[in-house]
Structure formats: structure tokens, C-alpha cells
N, C-alpha and C. Protein backbone atom coordinates (compact mmCIF):
# COMPACT_ATOMS: atom_id res chain seq x y z
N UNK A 1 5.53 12.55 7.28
CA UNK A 1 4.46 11.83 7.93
C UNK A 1 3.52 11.25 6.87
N UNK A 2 3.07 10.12 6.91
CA UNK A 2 2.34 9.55 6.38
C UNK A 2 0.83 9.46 6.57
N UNK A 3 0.03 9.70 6.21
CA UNK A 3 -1.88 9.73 6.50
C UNK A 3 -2.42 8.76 5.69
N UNK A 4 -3.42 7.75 6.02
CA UNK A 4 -4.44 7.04 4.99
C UNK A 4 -5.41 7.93 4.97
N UNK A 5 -5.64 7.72 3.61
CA UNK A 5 -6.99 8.85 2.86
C UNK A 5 -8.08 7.36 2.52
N UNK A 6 -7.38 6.46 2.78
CA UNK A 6 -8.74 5.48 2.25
C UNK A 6 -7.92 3.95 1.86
N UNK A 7 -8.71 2.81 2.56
CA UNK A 7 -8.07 1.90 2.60
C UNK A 7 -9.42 0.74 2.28
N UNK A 8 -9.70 0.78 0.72
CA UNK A 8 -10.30 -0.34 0.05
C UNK A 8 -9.99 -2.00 0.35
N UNK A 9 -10.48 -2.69 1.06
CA UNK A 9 -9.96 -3.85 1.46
C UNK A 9 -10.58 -4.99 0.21
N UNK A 10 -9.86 -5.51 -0.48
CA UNK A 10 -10.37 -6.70 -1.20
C UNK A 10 -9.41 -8.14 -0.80
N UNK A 11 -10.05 -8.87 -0.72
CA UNK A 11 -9.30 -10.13 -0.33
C UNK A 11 -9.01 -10.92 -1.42
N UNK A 12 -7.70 -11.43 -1.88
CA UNK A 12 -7.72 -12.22 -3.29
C UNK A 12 -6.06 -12.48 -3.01
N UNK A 13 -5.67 -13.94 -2.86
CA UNK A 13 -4.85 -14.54 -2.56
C UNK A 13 -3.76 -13.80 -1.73
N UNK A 14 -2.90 -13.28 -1.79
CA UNK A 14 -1.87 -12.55 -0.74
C UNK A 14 -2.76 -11.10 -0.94
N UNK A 15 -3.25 -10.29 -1.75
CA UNK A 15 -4.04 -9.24 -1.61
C UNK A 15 -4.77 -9.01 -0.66
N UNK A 16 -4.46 -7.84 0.30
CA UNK A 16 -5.30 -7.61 1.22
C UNK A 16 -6.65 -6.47 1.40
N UNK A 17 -5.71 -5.75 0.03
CA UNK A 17 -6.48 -4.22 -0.41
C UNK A 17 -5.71 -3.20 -0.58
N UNK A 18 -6.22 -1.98 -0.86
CA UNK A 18 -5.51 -0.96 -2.03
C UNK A 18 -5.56 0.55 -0.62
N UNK A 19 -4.93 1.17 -1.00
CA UNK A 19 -4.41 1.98 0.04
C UNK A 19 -4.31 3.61 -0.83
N UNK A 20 -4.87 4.20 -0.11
CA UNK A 20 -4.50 5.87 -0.78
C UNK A 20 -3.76 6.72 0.57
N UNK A 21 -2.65 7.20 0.11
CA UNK A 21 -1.91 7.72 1.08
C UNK A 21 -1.48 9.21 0.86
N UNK A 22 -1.45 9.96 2.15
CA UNK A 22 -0.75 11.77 1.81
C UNK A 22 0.58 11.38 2.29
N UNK A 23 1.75 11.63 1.64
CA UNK A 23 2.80 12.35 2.29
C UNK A 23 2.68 13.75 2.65
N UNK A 24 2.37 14.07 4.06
CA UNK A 24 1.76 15.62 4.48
C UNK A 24 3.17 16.63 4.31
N UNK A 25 4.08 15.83 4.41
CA UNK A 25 5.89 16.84 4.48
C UNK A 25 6.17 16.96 3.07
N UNK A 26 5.41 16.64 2.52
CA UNK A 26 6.15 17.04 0.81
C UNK A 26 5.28 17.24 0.08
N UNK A 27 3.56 17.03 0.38
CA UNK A 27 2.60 17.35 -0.42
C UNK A 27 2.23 16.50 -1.53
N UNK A 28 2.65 15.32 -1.36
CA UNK A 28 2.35 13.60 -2.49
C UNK A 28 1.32 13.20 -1.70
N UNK A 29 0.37 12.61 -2.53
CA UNK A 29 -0.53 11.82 -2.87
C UNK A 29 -0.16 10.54 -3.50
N UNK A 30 -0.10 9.08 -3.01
CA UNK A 30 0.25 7.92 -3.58
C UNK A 30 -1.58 7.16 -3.57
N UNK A 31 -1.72 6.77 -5.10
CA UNK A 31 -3.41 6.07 -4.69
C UNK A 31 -2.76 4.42 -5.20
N UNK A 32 -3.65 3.74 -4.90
CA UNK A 32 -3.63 2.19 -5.26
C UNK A 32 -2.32 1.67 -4.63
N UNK A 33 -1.81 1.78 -4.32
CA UNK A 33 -0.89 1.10 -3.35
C UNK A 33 -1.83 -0.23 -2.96
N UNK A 34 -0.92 -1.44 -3.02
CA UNK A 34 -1.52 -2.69 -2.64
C UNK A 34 -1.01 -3.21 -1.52
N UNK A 35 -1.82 -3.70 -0.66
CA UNK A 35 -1.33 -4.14 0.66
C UNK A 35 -1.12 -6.18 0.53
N UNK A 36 -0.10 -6.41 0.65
CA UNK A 36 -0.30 -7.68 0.70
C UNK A 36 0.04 -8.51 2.24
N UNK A 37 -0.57 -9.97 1.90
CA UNK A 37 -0.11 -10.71 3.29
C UNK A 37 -0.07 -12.15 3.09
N UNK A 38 1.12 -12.87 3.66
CA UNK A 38 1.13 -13.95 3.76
C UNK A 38 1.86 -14.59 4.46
N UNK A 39 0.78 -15.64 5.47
CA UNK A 39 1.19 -15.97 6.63
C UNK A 39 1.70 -14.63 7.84
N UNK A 40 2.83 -15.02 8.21
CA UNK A 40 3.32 -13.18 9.10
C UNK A 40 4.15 -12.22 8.24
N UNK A 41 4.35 -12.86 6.77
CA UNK A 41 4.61 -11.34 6.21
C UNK A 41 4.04 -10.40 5.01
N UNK A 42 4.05 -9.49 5.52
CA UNK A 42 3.06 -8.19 4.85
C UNK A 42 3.97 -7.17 3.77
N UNK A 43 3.49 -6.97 3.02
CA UNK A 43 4.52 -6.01 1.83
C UNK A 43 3.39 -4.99 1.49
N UNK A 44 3.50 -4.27 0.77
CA UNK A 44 2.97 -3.24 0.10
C UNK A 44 3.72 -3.26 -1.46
N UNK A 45 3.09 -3.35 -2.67
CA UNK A 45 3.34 -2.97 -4.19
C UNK A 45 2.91 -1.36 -4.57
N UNK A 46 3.95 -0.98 -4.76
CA UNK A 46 3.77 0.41 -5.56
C UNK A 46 2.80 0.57 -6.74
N UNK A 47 2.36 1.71 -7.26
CA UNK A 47 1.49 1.85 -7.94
C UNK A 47 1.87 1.23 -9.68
N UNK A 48 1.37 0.48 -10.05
CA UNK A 48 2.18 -0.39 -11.86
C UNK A 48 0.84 -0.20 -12.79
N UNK A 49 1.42 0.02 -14.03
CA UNK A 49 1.25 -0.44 -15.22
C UNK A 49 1.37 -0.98 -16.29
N UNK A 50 -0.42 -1.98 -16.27
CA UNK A 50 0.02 -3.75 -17.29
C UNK A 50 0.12 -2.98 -18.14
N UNK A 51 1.27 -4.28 -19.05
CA UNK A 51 1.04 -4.49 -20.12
C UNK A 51 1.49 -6.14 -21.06
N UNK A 52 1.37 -6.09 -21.98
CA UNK A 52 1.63 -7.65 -22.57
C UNK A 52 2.74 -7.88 -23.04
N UNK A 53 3.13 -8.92 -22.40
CA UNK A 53 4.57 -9.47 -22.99
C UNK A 53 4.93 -10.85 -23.14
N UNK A 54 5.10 -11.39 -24.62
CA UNK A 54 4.93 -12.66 -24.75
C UNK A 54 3.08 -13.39 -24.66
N UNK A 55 2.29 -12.20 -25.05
CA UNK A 55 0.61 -12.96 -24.21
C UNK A 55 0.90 -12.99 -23.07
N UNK A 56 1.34 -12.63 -21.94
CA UNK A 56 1.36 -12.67 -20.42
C UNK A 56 1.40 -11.37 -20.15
N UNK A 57 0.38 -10.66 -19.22
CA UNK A 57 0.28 -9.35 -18.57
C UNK A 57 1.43 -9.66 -17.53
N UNK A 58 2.28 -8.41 -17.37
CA UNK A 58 3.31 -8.27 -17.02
C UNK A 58 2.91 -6.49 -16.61
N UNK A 59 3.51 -6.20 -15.27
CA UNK A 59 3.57 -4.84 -14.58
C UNK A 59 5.05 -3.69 -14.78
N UNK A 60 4.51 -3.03 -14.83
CA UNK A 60 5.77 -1.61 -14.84
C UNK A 60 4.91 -0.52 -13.76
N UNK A 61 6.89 -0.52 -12.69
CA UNK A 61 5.97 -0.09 -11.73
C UNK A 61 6.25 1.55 -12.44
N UNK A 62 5.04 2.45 -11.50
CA UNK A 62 4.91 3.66 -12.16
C UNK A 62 6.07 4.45 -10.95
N UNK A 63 5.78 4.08 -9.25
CA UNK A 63 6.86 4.45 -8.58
C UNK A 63 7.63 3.76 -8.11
N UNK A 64 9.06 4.00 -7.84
CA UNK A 64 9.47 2.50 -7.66
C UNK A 64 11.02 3.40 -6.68
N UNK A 65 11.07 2.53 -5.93
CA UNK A 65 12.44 2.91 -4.14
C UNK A 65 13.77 2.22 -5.14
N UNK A 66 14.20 2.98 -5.67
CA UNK A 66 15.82 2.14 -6.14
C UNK A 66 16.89 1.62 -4.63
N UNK A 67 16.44 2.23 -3.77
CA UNK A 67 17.59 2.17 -2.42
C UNK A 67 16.61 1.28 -1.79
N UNK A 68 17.04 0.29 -1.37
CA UNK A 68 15.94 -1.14 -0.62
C UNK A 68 15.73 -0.29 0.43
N UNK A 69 17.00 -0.11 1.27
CA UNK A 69 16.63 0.55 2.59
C UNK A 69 15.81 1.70 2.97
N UNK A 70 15.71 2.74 1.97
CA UNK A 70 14.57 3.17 1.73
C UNK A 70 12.84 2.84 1.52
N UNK A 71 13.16 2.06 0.77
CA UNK A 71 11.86 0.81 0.38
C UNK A 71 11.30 0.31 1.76
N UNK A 72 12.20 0.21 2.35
CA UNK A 72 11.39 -0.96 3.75
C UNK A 72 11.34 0.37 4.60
N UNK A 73 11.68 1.50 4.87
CA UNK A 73 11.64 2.02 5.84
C UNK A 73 9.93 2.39 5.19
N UNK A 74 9.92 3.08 3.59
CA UNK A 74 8.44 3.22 3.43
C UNK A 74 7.43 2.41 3.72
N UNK A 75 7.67 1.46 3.74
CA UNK A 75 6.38 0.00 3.51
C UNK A 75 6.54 -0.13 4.82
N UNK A 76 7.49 0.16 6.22
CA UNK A 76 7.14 0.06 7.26
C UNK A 76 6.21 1.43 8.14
N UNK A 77 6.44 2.00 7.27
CA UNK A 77 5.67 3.88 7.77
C UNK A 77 4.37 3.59 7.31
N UNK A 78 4.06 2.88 5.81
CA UNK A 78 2.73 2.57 5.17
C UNK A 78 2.11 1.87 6.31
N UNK A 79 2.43 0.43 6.55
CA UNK A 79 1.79 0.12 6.94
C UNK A 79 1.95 0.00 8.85
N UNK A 80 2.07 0.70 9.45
CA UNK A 80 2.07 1.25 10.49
C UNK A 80 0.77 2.56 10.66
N UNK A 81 0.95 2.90 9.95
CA UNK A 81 -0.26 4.14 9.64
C UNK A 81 -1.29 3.48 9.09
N UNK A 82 -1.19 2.34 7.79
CA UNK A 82 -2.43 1.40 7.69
C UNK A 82 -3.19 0.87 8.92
N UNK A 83 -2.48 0.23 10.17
CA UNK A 83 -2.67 -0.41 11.21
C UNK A 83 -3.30 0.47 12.02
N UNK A 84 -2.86 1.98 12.58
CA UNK A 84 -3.49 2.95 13.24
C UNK A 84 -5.16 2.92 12.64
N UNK A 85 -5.19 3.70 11.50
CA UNK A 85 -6.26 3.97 10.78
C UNK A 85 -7.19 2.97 10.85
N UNK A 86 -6.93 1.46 10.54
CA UNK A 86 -7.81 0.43 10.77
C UNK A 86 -8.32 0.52 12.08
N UNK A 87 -7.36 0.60 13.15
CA UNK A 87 -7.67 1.04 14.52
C UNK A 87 -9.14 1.81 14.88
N UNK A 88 -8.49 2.80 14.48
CA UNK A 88 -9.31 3.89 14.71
C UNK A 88 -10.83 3.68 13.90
N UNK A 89 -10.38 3.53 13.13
CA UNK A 89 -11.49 3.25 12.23
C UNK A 89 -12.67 2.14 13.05
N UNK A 90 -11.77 1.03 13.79
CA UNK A 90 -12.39 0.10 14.09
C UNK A 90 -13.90 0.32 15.68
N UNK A 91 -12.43 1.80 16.61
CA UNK A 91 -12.88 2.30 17.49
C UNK A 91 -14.34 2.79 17.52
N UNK A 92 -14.23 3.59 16.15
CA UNK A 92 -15.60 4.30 15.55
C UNK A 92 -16.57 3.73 15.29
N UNK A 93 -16.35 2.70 14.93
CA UNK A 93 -17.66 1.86 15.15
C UNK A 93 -17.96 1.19 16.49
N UNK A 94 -17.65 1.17 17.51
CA UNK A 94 -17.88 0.68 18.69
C UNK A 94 -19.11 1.49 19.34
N UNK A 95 -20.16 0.72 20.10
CA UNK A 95 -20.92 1.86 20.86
C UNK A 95 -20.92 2.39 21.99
């Protein structure tokens, strides 16, 4: 199961904002996860670190899904639980 612990929203071209997540069944913590969007499709980037190559900052991701089908089943659990939480979140402020 997947939980948001905190969902930093910054807006900056397909960037939608940064995501901290529990895996509660295995006891992981994923922070900075990036939520992206454009037009109707939405991805999520794993957590990376820059560095320079050629003078061009260039990323290495730190976690990374070698099995795609794996990959999309995560980024569809992420952000499904992103969507709740915004929800809810949104509820809570209502009077």
C-alpha cells in the first residue's frame, strides 16, 4: 500500500510537484519523487542525481523499475494515492 506523507506542489513546465511517499508493506520511504503533466498525460520521475557531462547537467536516477511493467503499475499506485490525498486534503478545507 502506498500513503502520501506530503505533496509539495511547484508548477514549472510539465512539473507539477514533488511527492514523499510510505510503502506501509515493506517499510520504504521514497522522498522527492516528481509528479509530472502534460496535456492528459501524467508520469512520476524517481528520485536522481545531477551531475555534469559535457557542461550539461545530466541525472542518475538513484531508484530506478528495470521491469516497465512494474514501473507503470508503481506510477499508477503513486499517483492514484496522489489523487485521493489531494482529495481529501481538498475536503478539509471545506466549511
Amino acid at each position: 500500500m502506498i500513503k502520501i506523507l506530503e505533496f509539495k506542489e511547484r508548477q514549472q513546465n510539465t512539473l507539477q510537484g514533488f511527492v514523499t511517499i510510505q510503502m506501509t508493506n515493506i517499510g520504504l520511504e521514497i522522498r522527492n519523487i516528481t509528479v509530472h503533466q502534460k496535456n492528459d498525460s501524467r508520469w512520476i520521475g524517481m528520485p536522481a542525481k545531477p551531475y555534469e557531462k559535457d557542461g550539461k547537467t545530466q541525472y542518475s536516477y538513484i531508484v530506478h523499475f528495470y521491469d516497465k511493467e512494474m514501473g507503470d503499475k508503481f506510477k499508477d499506485a503513486v499517483l492514484q494515492a496522489l489523487d485521493e490525498y489531494r482529495r481529501q486534503d481538498n475536503d478539509s478545507l471545506a466549511f
